[in-house]
N, C-alpha and C. Protein backbone atom coordinates (compact mmCIF):
# COMPACT_ATOMS: atom_id res chain seq x y z
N UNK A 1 200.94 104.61 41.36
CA UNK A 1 199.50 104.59 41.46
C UNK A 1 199.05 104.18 42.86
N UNK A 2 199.75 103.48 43.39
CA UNK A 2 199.35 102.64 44.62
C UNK A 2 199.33 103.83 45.98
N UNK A 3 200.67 104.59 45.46
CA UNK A 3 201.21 105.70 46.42
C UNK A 3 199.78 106.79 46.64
N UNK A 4 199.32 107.01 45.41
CA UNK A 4 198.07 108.25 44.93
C UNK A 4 196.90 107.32 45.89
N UNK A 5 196.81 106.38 45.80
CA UNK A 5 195.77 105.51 46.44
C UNK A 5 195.33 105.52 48.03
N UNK A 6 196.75 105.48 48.60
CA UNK A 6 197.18 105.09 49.94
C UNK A 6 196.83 106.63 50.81
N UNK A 7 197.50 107.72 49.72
CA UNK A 7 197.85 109.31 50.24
C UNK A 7 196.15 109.75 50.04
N UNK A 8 195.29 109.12 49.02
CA UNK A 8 194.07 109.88 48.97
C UNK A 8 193.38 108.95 50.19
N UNK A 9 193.88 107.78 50.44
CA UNK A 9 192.46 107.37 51.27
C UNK A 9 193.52 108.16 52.61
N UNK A 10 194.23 107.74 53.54
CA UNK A 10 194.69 108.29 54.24
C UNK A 10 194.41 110.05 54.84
N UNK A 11 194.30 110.88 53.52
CA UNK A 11 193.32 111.89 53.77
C UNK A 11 192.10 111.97 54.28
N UNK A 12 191.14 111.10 53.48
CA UNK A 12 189.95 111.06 53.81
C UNK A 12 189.49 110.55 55.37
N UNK A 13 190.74 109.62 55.71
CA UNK A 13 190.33 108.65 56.94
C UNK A 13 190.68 110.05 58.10
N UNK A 14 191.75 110.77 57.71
CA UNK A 14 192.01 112.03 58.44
C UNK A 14 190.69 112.91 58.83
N UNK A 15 190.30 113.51 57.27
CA UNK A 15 189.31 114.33 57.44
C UNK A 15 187.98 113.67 58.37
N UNK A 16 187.70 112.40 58.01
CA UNK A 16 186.52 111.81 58.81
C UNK A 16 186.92 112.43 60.09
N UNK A 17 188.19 112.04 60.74
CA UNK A 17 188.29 112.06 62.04
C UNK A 17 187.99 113.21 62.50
N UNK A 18 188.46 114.61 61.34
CA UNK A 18 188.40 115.66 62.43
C UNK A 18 187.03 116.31 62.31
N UNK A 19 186.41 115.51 61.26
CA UNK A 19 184.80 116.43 61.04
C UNK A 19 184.41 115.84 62.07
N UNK A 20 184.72 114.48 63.01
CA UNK A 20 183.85 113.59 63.72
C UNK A 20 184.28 114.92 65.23
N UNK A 21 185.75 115.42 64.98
CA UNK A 21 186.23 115.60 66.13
C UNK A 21 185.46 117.10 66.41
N UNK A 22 185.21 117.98 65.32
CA UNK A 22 184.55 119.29 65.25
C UNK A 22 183.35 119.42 65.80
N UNK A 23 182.47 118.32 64.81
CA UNK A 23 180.83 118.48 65.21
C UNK A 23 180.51 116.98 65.62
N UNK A 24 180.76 116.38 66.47
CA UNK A 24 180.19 115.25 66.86
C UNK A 24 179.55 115.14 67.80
N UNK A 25 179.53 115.81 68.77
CA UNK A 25 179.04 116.20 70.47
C UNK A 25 177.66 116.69 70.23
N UNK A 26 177.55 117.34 68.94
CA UNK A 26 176.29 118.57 69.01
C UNK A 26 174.89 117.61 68.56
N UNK A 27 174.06 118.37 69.15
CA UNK A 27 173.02 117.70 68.82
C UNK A 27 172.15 118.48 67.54
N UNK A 28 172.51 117.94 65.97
CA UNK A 28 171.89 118.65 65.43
C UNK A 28 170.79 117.69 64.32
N UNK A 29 169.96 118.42 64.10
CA UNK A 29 168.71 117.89 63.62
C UNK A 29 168.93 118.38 62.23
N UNK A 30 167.99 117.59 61.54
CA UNK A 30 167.44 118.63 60.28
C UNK A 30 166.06 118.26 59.63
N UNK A 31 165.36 119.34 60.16
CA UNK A 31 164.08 119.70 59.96
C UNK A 31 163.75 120.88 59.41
N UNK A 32 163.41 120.68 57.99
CA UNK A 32 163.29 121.50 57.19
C UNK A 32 161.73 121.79 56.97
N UNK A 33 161.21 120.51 56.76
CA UNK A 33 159.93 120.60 56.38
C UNK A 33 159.09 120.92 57.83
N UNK A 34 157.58 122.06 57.47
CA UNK A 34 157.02 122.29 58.43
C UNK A 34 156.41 121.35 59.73
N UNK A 35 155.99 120.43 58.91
CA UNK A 35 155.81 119.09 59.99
C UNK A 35 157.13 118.41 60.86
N UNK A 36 158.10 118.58 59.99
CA UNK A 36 159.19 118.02 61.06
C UNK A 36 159.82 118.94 61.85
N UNK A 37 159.36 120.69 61.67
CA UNK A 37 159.77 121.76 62.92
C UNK A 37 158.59 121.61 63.86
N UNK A 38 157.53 121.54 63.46
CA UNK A 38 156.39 121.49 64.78
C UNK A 38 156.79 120.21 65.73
N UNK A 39 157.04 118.98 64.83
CA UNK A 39 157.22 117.78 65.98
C UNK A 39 158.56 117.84 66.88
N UNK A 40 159.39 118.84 65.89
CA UNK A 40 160.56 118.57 66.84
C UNK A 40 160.61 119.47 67.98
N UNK A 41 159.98 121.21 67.76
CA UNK A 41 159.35 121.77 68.88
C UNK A 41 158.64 121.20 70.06
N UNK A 42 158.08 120.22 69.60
CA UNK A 42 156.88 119.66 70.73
C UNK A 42 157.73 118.77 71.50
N UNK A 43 158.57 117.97 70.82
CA UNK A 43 159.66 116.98 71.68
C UNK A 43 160.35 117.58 72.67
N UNK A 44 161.07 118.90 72.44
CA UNK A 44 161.67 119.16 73.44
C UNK A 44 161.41 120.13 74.47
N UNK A 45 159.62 120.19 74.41
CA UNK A 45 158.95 120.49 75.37
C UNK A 45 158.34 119.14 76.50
N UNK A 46 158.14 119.74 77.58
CA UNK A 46 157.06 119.00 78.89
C UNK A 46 155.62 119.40 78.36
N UNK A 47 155.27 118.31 78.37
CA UNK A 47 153.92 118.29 78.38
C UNK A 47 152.81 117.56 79.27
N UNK A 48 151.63 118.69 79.32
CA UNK A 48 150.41 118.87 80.28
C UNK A 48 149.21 118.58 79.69
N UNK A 49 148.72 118.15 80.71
CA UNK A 49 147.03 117.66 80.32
C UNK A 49 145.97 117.86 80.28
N UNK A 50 145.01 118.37 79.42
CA UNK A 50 143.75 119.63 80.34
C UNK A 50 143.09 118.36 80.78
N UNK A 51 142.24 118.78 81.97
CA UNK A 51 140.84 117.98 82.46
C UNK A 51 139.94 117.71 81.31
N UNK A 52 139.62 118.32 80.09
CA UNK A 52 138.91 117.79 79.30
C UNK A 52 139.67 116.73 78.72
N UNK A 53 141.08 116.63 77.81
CA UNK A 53 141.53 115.28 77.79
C UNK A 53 142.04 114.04 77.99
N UNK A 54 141.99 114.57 79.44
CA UNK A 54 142.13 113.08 80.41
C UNK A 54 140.63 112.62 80.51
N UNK A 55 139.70 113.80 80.40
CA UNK A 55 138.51 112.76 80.45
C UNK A 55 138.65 111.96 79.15
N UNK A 56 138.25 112.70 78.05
CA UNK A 56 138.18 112.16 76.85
C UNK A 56 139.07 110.72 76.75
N UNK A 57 140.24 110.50 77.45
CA UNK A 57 140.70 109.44 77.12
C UNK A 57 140.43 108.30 78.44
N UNK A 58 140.39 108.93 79.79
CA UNK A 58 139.70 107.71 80.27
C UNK A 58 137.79 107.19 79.64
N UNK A 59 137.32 108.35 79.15
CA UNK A 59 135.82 107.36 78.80
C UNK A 59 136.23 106.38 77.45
N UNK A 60 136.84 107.22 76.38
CA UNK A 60 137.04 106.35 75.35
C UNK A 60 138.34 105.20 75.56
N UNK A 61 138.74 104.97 76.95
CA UNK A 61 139.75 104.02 77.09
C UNK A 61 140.33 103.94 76.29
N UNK A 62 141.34 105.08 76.34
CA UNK A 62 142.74 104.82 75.18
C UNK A 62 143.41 105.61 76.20
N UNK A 63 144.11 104.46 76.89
CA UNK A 63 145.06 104.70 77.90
C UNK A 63 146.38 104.26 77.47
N UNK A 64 146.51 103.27 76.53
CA UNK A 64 147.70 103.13 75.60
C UNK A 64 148.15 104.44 75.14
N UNK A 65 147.65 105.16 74.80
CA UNK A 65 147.83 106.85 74.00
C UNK A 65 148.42 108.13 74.98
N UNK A 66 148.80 107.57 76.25
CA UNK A 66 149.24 108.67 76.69
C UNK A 66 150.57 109.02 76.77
N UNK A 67 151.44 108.06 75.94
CA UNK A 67 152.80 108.09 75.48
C UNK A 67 152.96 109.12 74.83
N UNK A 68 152.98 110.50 74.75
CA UNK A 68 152.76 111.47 73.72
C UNK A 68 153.91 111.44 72.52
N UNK A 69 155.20 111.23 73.22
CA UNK A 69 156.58 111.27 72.07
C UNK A 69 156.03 109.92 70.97
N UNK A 70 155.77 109.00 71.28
CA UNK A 70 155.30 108.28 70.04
C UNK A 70 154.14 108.19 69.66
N UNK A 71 152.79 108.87 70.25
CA UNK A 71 152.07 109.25 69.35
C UNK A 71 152.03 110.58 68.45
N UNK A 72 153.53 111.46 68.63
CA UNK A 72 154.02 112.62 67.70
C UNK A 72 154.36 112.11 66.57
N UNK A 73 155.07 110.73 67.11
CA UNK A 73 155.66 110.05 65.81
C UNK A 73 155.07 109.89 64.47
N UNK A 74 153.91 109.08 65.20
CA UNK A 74 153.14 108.42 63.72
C UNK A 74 151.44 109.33 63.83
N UNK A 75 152.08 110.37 63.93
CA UNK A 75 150.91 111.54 63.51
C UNK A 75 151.16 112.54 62.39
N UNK A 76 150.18 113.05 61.90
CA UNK A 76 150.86 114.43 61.13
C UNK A 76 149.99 115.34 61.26
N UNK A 77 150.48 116.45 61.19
CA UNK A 77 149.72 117.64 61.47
C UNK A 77 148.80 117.94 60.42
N UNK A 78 147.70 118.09 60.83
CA UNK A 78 146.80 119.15 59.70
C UNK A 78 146.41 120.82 59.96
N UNK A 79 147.28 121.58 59.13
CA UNK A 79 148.17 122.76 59.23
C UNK A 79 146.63 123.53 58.72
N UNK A 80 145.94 122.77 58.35
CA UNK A 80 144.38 123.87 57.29
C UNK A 80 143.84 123.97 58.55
N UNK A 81 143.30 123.37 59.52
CA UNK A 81 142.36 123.23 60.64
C UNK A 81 143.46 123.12 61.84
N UNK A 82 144.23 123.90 61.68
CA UNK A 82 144.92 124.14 62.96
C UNK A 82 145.18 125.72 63.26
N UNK A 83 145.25 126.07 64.52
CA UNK A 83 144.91 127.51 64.71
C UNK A 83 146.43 128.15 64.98
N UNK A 84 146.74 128.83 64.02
CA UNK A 84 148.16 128.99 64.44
C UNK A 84 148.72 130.57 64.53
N UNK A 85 148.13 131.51 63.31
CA UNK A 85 148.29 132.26 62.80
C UNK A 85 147.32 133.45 64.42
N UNK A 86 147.65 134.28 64.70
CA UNK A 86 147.66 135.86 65.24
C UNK A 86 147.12 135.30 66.90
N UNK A 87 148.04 134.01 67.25
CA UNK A 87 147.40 133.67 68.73
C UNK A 87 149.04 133.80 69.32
N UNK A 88 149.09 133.79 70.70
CA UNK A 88 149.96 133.25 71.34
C UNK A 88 150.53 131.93 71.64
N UNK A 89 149.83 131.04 71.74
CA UNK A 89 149.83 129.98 71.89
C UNK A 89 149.41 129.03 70.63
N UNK A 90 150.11 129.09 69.74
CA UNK A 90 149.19 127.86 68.38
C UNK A 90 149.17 126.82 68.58
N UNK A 91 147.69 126.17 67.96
CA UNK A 91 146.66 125.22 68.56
C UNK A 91 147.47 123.90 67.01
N UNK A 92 147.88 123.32 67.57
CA UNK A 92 147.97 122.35 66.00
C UNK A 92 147.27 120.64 65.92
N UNK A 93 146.61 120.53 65.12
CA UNK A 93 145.25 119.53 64.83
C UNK A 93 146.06 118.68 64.24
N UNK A 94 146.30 117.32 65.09
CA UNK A 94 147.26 116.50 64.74
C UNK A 94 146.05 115.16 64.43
N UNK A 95 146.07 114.59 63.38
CA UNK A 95 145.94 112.54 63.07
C UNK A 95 146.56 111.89 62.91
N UNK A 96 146.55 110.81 63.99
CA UNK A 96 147.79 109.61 63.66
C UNK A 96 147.07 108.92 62.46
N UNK A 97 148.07 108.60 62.24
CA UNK A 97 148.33 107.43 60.74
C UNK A 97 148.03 105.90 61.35
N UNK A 98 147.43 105.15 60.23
CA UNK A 98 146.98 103.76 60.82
C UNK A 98 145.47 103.28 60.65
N UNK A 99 144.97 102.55 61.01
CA UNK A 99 143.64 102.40 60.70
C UNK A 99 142.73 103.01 62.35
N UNK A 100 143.30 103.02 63.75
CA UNK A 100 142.02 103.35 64.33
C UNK A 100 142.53 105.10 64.54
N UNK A 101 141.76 105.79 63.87
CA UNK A 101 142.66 106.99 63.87
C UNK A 101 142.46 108.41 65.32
N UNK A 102 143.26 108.59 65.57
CA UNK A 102 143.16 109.63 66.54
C UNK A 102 143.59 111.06 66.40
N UNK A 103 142.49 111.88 67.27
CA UNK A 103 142.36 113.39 67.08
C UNK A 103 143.17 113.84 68.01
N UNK A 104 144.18 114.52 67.90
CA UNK A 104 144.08 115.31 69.27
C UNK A 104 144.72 117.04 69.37
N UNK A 105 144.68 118.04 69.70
CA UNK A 105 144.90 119.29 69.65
C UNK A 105 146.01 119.93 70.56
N UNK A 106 146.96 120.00 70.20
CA UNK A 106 148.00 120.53 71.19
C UNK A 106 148.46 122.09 71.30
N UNK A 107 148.06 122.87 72.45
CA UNK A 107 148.41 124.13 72.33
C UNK A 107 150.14 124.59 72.93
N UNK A 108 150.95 124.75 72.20
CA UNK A 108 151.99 124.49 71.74
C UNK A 108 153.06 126.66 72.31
N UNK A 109 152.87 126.28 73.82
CA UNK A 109 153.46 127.35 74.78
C UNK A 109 155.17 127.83 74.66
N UNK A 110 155.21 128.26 74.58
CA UNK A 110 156.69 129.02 74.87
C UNK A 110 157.34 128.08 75.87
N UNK A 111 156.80 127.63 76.82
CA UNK A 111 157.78 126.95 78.14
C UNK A 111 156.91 125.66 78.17
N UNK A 112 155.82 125.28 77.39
CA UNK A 112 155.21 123.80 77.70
C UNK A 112 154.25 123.45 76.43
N UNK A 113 154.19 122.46 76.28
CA UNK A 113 152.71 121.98 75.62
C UNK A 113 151.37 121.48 76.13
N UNK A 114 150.42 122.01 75.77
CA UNK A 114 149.48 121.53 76.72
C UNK A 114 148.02 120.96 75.50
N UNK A 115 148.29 119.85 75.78
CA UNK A 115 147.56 118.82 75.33
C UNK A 115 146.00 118.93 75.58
N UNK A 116 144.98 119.55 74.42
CA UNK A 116 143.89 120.27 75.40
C UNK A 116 142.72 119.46 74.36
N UNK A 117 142.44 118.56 73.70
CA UNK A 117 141.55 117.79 73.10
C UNK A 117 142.55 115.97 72.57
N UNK A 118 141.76 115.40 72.91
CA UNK A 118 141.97 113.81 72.43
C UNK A 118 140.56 113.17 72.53
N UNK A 119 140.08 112.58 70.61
CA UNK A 119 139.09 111.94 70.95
C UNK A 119 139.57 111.12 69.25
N UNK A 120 138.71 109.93 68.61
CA UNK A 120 138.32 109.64 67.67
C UNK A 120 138.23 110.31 66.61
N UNK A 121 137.56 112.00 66.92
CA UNK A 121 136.73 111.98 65.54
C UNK A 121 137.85 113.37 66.09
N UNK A 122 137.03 114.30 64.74
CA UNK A 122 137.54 115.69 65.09
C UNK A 122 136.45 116.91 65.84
N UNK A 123 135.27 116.20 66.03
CA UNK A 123 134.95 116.54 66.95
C UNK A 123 134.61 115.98 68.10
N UNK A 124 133.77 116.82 69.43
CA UNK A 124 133.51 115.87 70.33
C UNK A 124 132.42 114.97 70.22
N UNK A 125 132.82 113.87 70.58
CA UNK A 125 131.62 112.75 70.75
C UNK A 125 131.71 112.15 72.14
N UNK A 126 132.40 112.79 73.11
CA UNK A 126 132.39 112.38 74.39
C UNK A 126 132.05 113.37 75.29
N UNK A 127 130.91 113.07 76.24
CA UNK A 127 130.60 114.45 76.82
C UNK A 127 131.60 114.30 78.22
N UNK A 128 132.25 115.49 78.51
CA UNK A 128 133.04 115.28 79.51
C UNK A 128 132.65 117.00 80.21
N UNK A 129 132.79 117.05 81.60
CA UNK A 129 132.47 117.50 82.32
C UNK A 129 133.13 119.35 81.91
């Protein structure tokens, strides 16, 4: 019995090694659900700033917020009021989670993201130039 014991773990400690040795290097994700392919798209893009939401965030001073990878984090997309469908570029209408909540609209490029609304509400309440 002891022998069956020794020979099955001994396998297993094998197999670990070579699954570690096969796929360990790779960088793989799993994002199945639609919200976790849009955020993970947006991560491994550069992202840009329009002049309207750099204003929007220097008047409403939320200069903390320009960390974009962790405000992807604790956001989620709202897929009803986001423009996605027969454009080139889809527009996706993101709210972070939390109590002071934030809007912001990311148009979501082939080679970049470009970050083109940040305010409070979901619409504008900041007049910017």
């Amino acid at each position: 019995m002891a022998k069956k014991i020794i020979l099955y773990l001994s396998g297993v400690i094998l197999g670990v090694f070579l699954v570690n040795f096969l796929f360990g290097g790779r960088n793989i994700s799993c994002t199945y659900f639609p919200q976790d392919r849009v955020v993970d798209n947006l991560r491994r893009k550069s992202f840009t700033w329009s002049e309207f939401a750099l204003c929007q965030v220097n008047r409403l001073e939320m200069k903390g917020l320009l960390d974009v990878d962790s405000l992807l984090g604790v956001s989620k997309v709202l897929f009803s009021e986001s423009r996605i469908r027969g454009v080139d570029c889809p527009e996706y209408l993101f709210e972070s989670k939390g109590v002071d909540k934030v809007y912001f609209v990311v148009r979501n490029c082939v080679e970049e993201a470009i970050i083109i609304y940040m305010d409070t509400t979901k619409t504008t309440s900041v007049r910017c130039p």
